[in-house]
Protein backbone atom coordinates (compact mmCIF):
# COMPACT_ATOMS: atom_id res chain seq x y z
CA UNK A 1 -4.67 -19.87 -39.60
CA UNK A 2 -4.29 -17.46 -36.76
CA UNK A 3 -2.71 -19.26 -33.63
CA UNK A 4 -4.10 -18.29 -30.40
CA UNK A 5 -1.54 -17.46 -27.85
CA UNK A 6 -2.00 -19.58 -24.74
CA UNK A 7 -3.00 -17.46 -21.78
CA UNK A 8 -0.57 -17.47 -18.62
CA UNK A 9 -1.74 -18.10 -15.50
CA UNK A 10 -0.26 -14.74 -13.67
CA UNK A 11 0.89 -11.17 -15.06
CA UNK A 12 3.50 -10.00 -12.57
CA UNK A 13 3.62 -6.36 -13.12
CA UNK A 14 7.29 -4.48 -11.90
CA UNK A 15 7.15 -0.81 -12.18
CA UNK A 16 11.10 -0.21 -12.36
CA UNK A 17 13.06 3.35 -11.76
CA UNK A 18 16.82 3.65 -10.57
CA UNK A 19 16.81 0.27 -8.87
CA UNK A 20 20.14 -0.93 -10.24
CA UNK A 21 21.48 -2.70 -6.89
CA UNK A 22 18.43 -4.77 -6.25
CA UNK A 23 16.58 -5.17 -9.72
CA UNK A 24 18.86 -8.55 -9.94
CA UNK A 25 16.99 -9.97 -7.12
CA UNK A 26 13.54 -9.06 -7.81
CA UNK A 27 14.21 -10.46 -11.26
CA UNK A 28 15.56 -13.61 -9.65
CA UNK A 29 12.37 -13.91 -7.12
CA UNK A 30 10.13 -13.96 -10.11
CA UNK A 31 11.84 -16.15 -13.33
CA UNK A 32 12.83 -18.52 -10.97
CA UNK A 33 8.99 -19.18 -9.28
CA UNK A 34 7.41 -22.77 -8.81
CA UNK A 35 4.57 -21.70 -10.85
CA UNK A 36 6.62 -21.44 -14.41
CA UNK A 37 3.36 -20.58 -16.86
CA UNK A 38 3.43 -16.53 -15.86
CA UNK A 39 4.53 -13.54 -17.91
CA UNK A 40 6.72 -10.45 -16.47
CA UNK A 41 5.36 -7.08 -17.37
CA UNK A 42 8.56 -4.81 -16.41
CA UNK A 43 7.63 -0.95 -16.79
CA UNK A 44 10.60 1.15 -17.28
CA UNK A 45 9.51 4.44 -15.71
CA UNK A 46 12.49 6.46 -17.77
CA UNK A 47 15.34 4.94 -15.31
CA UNK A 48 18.93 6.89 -15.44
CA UNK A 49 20.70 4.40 -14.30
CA UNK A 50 21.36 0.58 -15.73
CA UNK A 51 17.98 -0.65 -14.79
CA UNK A 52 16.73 -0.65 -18.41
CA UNK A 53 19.67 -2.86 -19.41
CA UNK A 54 19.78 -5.23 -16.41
CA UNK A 55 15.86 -5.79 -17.60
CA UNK A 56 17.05 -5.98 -21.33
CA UNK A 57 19.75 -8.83 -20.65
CA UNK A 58 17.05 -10.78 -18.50
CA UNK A 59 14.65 -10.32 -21.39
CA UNK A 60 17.08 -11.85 -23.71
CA UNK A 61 17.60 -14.92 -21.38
CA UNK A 62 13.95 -15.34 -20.65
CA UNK A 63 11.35 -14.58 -23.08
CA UNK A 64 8.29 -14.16 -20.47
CA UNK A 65 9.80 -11.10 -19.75
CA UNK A 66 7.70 -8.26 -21.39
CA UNK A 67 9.74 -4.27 -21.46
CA UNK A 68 7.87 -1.69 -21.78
CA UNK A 69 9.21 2.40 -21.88
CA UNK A 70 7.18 5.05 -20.41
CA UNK A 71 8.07 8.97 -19.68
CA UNK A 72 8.81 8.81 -16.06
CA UNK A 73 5.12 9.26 -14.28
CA UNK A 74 5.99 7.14 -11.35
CA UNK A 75 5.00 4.18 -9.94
CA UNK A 76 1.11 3.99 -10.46
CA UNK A 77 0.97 4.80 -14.24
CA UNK A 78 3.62 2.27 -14.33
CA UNK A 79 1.37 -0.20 -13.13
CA UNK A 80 -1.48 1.03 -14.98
CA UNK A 81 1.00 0.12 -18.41
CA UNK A 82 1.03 -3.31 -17.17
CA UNK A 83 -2.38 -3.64 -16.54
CA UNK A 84 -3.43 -2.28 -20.02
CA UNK A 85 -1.46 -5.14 -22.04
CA UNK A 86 -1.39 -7.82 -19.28
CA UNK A 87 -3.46 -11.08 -20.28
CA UNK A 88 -3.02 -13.42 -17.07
CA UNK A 89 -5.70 -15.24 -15.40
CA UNK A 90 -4.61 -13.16 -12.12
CA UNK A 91 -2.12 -9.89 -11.32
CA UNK A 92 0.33 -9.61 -9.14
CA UNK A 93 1.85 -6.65 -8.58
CA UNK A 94 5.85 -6.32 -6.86
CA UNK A 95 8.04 -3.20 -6.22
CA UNK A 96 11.54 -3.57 -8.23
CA UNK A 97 13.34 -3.59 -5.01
CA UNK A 98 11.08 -5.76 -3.46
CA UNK A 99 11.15 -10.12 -3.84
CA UNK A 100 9.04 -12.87 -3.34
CA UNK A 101 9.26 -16.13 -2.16
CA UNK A 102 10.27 -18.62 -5.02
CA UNK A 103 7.15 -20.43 -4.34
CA UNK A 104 4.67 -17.28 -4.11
CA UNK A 105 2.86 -17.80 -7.54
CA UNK A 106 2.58 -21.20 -7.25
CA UNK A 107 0.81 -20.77 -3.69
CA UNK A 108 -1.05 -17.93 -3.99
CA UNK A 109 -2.54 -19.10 -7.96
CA UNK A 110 -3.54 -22.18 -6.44
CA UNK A 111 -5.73 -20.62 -3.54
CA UNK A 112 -6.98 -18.12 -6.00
CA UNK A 113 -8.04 -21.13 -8.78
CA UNK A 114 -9.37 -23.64 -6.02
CA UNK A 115 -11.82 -21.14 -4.34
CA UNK A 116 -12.43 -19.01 -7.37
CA UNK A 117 -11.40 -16.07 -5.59
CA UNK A 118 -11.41 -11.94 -6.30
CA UNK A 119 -8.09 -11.75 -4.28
CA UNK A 120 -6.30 -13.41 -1.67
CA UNK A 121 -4.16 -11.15 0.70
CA UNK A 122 -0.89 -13.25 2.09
CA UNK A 123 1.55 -12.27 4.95
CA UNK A 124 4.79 -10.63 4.26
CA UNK A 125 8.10 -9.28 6.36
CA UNK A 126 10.50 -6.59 5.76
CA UNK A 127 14.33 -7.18 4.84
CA UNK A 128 16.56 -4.88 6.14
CA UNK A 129 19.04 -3.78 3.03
CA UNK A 130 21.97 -3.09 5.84
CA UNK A 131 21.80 -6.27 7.82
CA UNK A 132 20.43 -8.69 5.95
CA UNK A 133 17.83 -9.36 8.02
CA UNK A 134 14.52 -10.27 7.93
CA UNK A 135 11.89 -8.70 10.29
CA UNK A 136 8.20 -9.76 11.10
CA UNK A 137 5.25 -7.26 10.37
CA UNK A 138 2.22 -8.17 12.59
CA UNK A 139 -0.44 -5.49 11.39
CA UNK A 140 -0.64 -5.89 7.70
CA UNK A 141 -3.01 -8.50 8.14
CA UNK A 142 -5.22 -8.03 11.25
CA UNK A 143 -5.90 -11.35 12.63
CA UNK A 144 -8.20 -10.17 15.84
CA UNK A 145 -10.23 -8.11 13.30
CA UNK A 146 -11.14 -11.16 10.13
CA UNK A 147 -14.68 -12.76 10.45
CA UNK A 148 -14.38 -16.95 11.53
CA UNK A 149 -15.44 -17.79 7.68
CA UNK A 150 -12.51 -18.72 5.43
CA UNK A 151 -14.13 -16.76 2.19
CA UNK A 152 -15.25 -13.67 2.79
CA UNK A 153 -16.54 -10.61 1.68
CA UNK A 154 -16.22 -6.51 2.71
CA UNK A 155 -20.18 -7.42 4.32
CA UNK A 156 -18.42 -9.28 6.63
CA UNK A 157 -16.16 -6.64 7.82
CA UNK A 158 -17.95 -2.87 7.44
CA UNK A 159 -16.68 -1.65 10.79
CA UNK A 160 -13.34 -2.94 10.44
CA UNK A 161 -13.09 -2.65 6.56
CA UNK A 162 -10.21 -0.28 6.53
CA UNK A 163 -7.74 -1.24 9.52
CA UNK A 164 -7.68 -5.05 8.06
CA UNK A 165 -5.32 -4.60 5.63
CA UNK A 166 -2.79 -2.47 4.04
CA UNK A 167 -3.75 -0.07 1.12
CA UNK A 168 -0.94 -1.54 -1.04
CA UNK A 169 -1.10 -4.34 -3.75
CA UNK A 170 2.43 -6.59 -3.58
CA UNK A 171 0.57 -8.39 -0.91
CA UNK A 172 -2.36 -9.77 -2.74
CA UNK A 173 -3.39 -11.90 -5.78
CA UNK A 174 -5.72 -9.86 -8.04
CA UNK A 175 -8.02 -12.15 -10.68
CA UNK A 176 -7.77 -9.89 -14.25
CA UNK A 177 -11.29 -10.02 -14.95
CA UNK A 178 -12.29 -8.69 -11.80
CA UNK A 179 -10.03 -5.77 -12.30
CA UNK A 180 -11.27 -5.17 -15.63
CA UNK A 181 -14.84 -5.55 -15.07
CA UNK A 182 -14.37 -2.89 -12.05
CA UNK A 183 -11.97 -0.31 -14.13
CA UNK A 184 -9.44 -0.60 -10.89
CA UNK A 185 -6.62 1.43 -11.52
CA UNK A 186 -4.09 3.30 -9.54
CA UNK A 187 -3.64 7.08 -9.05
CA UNK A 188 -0.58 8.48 -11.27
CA UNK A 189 0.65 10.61 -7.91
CA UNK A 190 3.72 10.59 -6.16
CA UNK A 191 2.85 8.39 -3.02
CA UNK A 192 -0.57 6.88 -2.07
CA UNK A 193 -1.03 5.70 -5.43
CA UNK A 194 -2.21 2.29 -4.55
CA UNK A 195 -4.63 2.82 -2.00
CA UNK A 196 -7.65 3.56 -4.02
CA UNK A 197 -6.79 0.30 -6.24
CA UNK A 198 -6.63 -1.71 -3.07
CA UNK A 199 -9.68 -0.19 -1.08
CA UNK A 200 -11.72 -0.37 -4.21
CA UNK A 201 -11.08 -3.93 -4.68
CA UNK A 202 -11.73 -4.60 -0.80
CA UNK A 203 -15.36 -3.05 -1.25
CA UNK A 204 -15.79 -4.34 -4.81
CA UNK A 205 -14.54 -8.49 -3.91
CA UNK A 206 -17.47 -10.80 -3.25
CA UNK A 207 -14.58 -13.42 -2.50
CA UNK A 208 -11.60 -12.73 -0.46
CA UNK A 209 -9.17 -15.43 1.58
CA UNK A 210 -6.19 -14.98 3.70
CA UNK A 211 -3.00 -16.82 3.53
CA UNK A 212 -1.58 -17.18 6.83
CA UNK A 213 1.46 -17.51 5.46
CA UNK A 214 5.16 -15.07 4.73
CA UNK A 215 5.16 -14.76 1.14
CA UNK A 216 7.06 -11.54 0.03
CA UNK A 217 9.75 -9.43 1.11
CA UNK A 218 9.48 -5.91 1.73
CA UNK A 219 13.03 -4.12 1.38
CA UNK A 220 13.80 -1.48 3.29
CA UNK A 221 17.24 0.46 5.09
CA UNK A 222 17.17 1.12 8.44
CA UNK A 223 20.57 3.84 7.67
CA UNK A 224 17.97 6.15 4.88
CA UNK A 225 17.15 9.37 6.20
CA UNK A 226 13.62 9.23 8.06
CA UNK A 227 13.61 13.26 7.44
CA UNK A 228 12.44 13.79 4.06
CA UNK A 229 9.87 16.69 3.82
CA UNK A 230 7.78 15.31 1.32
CA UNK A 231 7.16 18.96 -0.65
CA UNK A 232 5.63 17.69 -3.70
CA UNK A 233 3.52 14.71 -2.00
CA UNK A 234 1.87 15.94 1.08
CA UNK A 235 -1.25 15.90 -0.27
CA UNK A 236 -1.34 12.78 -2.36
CA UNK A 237 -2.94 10.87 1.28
CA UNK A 238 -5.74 13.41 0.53
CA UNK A 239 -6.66 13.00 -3.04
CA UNK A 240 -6.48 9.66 -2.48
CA UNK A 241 -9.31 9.75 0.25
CA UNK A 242 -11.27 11.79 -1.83
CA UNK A 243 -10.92 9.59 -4.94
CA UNK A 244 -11.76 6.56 -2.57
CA UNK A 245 -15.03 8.06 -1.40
CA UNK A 246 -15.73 8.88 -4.97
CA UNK A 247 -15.62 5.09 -6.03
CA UNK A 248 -17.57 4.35 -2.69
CA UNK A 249 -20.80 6.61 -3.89
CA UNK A 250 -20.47 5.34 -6.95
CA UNK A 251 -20.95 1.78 -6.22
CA UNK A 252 -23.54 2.31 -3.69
CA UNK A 253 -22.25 2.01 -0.41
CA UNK A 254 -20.56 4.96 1.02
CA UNK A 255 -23.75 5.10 3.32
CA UNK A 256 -23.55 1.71 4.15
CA UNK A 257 -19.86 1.99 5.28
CA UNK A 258 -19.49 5.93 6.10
CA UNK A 259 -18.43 5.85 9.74
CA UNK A 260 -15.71 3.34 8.69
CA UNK A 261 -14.44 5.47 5.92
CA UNK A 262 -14.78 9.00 8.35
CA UNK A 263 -12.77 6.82 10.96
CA UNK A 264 -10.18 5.78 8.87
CA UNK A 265 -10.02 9.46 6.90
CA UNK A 266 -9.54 10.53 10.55
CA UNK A 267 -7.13 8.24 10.92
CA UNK A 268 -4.69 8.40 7.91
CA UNK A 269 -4.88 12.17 8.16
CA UNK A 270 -3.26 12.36 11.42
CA UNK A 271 -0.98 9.97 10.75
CA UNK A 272 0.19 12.06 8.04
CA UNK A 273 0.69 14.64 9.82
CA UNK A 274 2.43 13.23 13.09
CA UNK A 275 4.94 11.68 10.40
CA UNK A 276 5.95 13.90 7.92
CA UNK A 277 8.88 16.56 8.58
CA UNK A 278 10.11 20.17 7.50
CA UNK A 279 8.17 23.30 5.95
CA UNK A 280 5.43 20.31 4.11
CA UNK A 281 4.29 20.03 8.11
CA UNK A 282 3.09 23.47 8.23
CA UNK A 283 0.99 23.31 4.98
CA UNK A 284 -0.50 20.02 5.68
CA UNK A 285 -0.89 21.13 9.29
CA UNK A 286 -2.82 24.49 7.63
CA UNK A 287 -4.94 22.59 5.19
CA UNK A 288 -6.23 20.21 7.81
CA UNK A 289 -7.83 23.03 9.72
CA UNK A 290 -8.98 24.72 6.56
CA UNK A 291 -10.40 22.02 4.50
CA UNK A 292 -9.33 18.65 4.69
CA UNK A 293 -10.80 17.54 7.61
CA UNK A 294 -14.29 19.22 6.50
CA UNK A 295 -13.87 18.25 2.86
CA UNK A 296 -13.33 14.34 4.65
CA UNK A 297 -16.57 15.03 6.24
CA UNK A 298 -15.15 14.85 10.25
CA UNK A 299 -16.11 17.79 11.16
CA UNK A 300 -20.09 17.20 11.10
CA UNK A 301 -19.21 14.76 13.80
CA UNK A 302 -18.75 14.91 17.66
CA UNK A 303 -16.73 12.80 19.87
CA UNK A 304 -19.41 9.59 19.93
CA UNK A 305 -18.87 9.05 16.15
CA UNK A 306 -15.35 8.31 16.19
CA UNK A 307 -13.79 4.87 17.92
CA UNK A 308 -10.14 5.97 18.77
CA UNK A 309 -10.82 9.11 21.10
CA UNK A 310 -6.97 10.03 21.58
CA UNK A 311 -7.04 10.65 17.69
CA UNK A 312 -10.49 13.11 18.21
CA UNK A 313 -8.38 14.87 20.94
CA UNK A 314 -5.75 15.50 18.78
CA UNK A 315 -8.53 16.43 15.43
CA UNK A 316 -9.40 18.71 18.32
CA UNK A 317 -6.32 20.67 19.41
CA UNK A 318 -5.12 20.87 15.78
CA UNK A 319 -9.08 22.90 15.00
CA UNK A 320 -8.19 24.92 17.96
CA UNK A 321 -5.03 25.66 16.59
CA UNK A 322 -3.13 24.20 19.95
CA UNK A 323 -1.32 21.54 18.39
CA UNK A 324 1.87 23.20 17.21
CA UNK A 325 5.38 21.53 16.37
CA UNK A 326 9.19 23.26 16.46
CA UNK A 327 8.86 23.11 13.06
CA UNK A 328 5.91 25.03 12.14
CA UNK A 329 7.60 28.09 13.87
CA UNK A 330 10.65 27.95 11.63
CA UNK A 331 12.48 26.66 8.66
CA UNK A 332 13.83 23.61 10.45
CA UNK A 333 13.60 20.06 10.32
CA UNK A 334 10.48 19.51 12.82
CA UNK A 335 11.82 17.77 15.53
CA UNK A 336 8.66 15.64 16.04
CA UNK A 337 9.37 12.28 17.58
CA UNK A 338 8.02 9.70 15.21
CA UNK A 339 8.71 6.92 17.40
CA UNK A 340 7.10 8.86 19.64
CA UNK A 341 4.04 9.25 17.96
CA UNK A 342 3.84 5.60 16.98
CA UNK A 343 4.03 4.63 20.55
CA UNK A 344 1.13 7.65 22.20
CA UNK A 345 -0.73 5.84 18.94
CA UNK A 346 -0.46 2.85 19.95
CA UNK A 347 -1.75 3.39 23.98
CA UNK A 348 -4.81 6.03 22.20
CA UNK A 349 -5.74 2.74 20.55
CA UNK A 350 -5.63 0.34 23.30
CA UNK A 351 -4.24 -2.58 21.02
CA UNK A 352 -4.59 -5.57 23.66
CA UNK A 353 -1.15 -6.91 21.77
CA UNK A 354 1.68 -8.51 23.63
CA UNK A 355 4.61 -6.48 24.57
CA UNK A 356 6.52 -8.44 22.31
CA UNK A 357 3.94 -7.82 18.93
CA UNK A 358 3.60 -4.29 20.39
CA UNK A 359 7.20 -3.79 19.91
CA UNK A 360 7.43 -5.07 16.52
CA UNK A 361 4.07 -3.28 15.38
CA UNK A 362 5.85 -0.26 16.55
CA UNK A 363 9.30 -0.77 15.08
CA UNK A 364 7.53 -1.88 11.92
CA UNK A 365 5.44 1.16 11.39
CA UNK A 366 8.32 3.48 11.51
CA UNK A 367 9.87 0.90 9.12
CA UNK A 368 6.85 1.06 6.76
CA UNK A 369 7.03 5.49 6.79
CA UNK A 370 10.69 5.24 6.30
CA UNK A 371 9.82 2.93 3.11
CA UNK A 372 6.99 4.90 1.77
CA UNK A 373 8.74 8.31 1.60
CA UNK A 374 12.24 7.63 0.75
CA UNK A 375 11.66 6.33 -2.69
């Protein structure tokens, strides 16, 4: 007789490269959660350092702890690994330098179980590596924008569908079978690799539920260079647009939603560009004229269509060729103020925030780049 092996209640899937001086704590956040019946998918993405035998002495201590080996593909295939032998009830997904409250399972599970959720999307904070600090995000979950009900669905939000949340996963509570059933998988590119699993999902949900509540730890170092060039991952923002759209027509409602997506293409384009450094400026700056922005559909458009009008003024300039950096007229580091750009973003928008959450949206932003591009 065959025994069935008992199903755990949550997959938590770690894609892991060269992450030897925080894997510990990751590790720690996750054998040592409330919620004990879970299983830990850890992807080795072809580390160089001791990752792969900090997560080999763990796995001897624990045996939830699942290793698996993959040519290094970065983080997204990683992620798909874990999805493909994963057999939770829900996924959670969490960066190997990353950690989570002790009693983020346990929480999160239990919303997910009681309402019979898709997702649930929970608050979450950065820690700074060189102070040991921890500091509040306000926009990764948009209060101002959420509809009154408590479950809800992307119908409730269609104008507002992409500025609610954040296109990344380690803030959310996935249930497996809603994955499977809508093939959601992440991009195996550089950067933006977890947007089009996120989006998709948001569109896709019929039941979604916010936690109002600090639940994982985003790590980052304010002393990391902020002036990476990005060469090999400029365009990664674009394909994953493109791919998004894709999944849109395919399920039926790019019409529906269209203006929302333009917006938002509109949106994530320039800040691309008014955040990324060196001789990758000049190409994406070149390709935006040339083809992105008509590929994304924004040029069919005039100024009515689109709901920030300081970002159309600078789609604009940048089609008239008028909206030139230091750095696009030689080899040089641009010297683009990003803080700079965060803050003319934040007046375009007319965010009717506090100076105090204003601030922190702004300091967190630049946080969020510096985190995105220096891994």
């Amino acid at each position: 007789m065959v025994m069935k092996l008992k199903r755990p209640k949550v997959s938590v899937i770690i894609p892991v490269y060269n992450v030897e001086n925080y894997l510990r704590k990751c590790l720690d956040s996750v054998i040592n959660q409330t919620l004990n019946d879970i299983e830990i998918i850890c992807v080795n993405d072809e580390s160089t350092d001791c990752s792969l035998n900090i997560l080999q002495e763990y796995a001897v201590q624990d045996s939830r702890i699942i290793i698996i080996n993959q040519k290094n593909s970065g983080a997204g295939a990683a992620r798909n690994a874990g999805l493909k032998v994963a057999r939770g009830e829900y996924l959670s997904f969490l960066d190997s330098d990353d950690f989570f409250e002790l009693n983020m399972l346990e929480k999160a599970y239990e919303a997910c179980s009681t309402y019979n959720l898709d997702f649930v999307v929970f608050r979450s904070d950065f820690y700074d590596n060189d102070t040991n600090t921890f500091i509040p995000q306000y926009d990764t979950i948009r209060k101002d924008l959420l509809p009154r009900k408590k479950i809800f669905s992307y119908k409730d939000i269609k104008k507002d569908i992409f500025n609610i949340f954040v296109g990344w996963v380690w803030d959310k509570l996935y249930r497996r079978e809603f994955a499977i059933s809508n093939n959601l998988l992440f991009q195996a590119q550089r950067t933006t690799n977890d947007l089009l699993f996120a989006f998709t999902a948001l569109v896709k949900a019929k039941r979604i539920m916010v936690m109002d509540e600090v639940l994982a730890h985003h790590r980052i170092s304010l002393q990391s260079s902020l002036s990476r060039t990005r060469e090999q991952s400029w365009r990664c923002f674009y394909n994953a647009l493109l791919a998004l759209r894709e999944e849109l027509k395919k399920a039926g409602i790019y019409e529906e939603i269209e203006q929302s997506y333009i917006n938002y293409a509109l949106h994530f384009s320039l800040w691309n560009l008014n955040t990324i450094t060196g001789s990758a400026y000049k190409k994406l700056y070149d390709s935006l004229r040339t083809e992105f922005f008509q590929e994304l559909g924004i040029t069919r458009h005039d100024r009515n269509y689109f709901w920030n009008k300081g970002e159309y003024e600078q789609y604009l300039k940048i089609m008239k060729n008028e909206c030139v950096s230091d750095n696009s007229r030689n080899d040089e580091p641009a010297k683009y103020s990003i803080i700079g750009a965060f803050l003319k973003s934040l007046i375009n928008n007319g965010l009717k925030y506090t100076l105090f959450k204003a601030k922190y949206e702004l300091f967190n932003r630049w946080i969020k780049l510096r985190k995105s591009f220096s891994q």
